[in-house]
N, C-alpha and C. Protein backbone atom coordinates (compact mmCIF):
# COMPACT_ATOMS: atom_id res chain seq x y z
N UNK A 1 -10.81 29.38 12.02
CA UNK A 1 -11.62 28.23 11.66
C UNK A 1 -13.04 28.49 12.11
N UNK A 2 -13.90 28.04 11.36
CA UNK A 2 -15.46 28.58 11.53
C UNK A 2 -15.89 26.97 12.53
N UNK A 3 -17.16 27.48 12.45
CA UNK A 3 -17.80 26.51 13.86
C UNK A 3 -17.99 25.65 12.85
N UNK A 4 -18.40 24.49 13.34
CA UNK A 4 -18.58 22.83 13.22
C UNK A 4 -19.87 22.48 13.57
N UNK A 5 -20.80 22.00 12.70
CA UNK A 5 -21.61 21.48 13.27
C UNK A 5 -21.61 19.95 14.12
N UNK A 6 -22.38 19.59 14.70
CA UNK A 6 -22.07 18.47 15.51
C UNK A 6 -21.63 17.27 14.76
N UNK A 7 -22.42 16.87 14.13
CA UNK A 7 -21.83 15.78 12.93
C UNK A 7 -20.08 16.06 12.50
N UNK A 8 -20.45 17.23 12.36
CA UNK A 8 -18.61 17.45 11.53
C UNK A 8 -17.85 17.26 12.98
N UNK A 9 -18.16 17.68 13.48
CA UNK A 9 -17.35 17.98 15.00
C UNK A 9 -17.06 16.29 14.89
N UNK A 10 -18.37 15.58 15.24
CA UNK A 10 -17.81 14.04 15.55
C UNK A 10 -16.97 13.72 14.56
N UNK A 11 -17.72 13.55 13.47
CA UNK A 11 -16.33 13.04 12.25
C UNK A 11 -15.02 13.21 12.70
N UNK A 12 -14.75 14.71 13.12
CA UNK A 12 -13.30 15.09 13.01
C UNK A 12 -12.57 14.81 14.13
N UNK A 13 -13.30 14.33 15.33
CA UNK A 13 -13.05 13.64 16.90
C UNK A 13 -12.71 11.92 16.04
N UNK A 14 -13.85 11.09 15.81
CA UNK A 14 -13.68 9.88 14.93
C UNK A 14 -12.03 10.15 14.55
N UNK A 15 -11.84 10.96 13.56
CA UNK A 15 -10.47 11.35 12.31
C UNK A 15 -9.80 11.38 13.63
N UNK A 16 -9.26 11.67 14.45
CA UNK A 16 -8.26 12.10 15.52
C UNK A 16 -7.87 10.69 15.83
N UNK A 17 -8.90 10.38 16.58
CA UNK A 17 -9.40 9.04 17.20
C UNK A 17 -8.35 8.15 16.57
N UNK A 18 -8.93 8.03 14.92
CA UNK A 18 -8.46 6.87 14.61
C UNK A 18 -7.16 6.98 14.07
N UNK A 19 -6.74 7.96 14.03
CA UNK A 19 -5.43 8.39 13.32
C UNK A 19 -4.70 7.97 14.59
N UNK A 20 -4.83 8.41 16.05
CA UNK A 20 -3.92 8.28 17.28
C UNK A 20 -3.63 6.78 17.31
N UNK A 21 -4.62 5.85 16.83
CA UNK A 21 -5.29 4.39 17.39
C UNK A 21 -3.94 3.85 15.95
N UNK A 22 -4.34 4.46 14.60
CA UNK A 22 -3.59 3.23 13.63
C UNK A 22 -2.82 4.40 13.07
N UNK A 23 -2.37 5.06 13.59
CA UNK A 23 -1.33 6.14 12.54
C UNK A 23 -1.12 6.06 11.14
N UNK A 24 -2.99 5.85 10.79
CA UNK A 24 -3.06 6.64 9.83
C UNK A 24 -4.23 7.32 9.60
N UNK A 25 -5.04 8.09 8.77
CA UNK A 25 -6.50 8.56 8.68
C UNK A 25 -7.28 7.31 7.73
N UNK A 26 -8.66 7.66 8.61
CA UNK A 26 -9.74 7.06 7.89
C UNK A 26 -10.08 6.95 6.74
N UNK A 27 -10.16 5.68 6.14
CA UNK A 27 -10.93 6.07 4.73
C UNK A 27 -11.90 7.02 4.53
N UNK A 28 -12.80 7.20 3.37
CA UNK A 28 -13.94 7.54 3.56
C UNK A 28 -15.18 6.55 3.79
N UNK A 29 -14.37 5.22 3.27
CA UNK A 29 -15.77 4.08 3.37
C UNK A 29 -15.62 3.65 5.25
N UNK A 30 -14.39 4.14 5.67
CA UNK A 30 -14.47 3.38 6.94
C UNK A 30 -14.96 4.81 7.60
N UNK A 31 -14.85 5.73 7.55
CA UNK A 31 -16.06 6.53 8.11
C UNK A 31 -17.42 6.35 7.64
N UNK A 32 -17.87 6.41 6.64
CA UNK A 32 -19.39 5.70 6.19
C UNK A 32 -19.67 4.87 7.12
N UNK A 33 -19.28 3.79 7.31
CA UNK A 33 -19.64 2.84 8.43
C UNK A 33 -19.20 3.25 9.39
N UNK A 34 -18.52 3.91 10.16
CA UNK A 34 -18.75 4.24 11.38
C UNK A 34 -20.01 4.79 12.23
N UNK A 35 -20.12 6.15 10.70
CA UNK A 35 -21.67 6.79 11.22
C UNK A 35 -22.55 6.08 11.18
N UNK A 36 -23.01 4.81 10.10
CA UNK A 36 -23.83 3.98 9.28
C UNK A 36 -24.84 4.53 8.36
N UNK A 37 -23.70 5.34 7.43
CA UNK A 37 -24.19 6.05 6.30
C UNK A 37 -24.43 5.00 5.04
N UNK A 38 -25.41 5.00 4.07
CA UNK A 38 -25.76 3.59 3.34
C UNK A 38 -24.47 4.69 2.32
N UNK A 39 -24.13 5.30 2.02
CA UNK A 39 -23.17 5.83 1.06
C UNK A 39 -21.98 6.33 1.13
N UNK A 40 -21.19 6.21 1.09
CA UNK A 40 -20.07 7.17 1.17
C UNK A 40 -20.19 8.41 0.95
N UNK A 41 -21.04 8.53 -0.08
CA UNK A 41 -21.01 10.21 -0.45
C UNK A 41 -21.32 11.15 0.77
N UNK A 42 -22.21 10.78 1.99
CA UNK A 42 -22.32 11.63 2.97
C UNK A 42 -20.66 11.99 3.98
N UNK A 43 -20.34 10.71 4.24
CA UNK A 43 -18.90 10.83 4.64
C UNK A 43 -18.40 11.47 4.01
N UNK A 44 -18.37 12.08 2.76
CA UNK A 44 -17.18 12.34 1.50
C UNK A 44 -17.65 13.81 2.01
N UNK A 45 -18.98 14.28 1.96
CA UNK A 45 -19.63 15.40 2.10
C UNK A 45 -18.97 16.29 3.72
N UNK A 46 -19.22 15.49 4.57
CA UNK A 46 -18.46 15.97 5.94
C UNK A 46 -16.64 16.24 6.01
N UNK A 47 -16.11 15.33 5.05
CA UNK A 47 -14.52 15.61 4.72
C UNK A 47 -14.43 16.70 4.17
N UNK A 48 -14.94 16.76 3.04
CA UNK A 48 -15.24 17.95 2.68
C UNK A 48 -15.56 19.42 3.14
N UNK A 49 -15.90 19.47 3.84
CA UNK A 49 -16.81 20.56 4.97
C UNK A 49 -15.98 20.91 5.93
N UNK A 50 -14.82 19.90 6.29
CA UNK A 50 -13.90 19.91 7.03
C UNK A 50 -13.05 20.80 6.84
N UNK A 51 -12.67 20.42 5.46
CA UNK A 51 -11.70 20.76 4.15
C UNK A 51 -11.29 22.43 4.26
N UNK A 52 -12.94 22.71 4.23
CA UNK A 52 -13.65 24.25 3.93
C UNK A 52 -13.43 25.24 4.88
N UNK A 53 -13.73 24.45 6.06
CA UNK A 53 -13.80 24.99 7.89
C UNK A 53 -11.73 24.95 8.12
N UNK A 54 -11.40 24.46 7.20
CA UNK A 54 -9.84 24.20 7.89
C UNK A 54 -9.39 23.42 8.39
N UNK A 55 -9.95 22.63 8.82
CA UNK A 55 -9.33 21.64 10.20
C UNK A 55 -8.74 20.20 9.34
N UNK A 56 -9.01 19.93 8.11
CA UNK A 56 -8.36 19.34 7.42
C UNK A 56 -7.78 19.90 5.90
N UNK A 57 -6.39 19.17 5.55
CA UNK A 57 -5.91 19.77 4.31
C UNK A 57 -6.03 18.57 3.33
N UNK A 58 -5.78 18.53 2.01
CA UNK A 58 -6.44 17.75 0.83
C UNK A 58 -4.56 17.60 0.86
N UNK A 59 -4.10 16.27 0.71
CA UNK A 59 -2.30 16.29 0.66
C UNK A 59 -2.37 16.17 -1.12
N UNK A 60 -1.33 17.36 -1.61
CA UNK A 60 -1.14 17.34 -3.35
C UNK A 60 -0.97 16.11 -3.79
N UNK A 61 -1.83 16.21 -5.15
CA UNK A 61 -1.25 15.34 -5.50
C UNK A 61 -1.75 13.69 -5.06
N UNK A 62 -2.53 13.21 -4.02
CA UNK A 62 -3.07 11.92 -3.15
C UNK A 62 -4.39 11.94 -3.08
N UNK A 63 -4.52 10.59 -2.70
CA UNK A 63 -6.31 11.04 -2.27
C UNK A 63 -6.46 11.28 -1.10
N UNK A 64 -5.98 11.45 -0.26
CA UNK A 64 -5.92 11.48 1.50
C UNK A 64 -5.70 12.79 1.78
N UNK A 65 -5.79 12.95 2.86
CA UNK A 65 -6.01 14.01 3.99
C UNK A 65 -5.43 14.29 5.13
N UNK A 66 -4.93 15.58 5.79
CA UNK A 66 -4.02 15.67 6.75
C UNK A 66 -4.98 16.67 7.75
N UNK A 67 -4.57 16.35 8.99
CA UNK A 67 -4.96 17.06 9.71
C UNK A 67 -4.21 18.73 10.12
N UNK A 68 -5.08 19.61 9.39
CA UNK A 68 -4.68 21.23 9.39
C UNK A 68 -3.39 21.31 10.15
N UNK A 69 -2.32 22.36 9.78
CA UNK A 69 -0.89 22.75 10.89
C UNK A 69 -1.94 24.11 11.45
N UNK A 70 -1.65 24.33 12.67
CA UNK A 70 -1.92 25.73 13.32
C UNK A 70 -0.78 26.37 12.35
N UNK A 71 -1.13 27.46 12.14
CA UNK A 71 -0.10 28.88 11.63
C UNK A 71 -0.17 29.27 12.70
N UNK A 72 1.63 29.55 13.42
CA UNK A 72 2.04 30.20 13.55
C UNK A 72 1.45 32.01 13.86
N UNK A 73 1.17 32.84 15.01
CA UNK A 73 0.76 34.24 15.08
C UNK A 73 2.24 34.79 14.79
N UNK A 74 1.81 35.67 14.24
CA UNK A 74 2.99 36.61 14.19
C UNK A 74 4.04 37.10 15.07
N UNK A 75 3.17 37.48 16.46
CA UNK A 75 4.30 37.72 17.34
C UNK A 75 5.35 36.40 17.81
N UNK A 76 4.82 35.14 17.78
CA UNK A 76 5.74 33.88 18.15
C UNK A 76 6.83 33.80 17.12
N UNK A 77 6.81 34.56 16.21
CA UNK A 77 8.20 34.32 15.05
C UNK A 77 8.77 35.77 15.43
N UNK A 78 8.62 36.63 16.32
CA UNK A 78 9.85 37.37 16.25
C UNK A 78 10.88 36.72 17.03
């Protein structure tokens, strides 16, 4: 997974956050207002980025989002 800039970093602390708090993930409009972005599209832009970096997966098929599985190293499956 590549580095994070700080913004993404928070977003994806926020995404943890609120997933632990209501077991489930954030919208994108309820992240917009968290940061106090006048658009969604910037929120949409950092999910995204997330997406890219790994640390979140796009679930088939939904509009929502999961937080990345670690894979497994090779030597832990012999």
């Amino acid at each position: 997974m590549s580095r994070l800039t700080a913004k993404q970093a928070a977003v994806l602390d926020f995404m943890r956050e609120y997933e632990a708090a209501n077991d489930n993930m954030p919208t994108i409009p309820v992240i917009a207002r968290r940061f106090g972005y006048a658009s969604a599209n910037a929120a949409n832009d950092h999910v995204q980025a997330l997406v890219k970096h790994g640390h979140l997966e796009r679930l088939a098929g939904q509009v929502g989002f999961r937080f990345a599985r670690e894979k497994p190293c090779a030597a832990a499956q012999v």
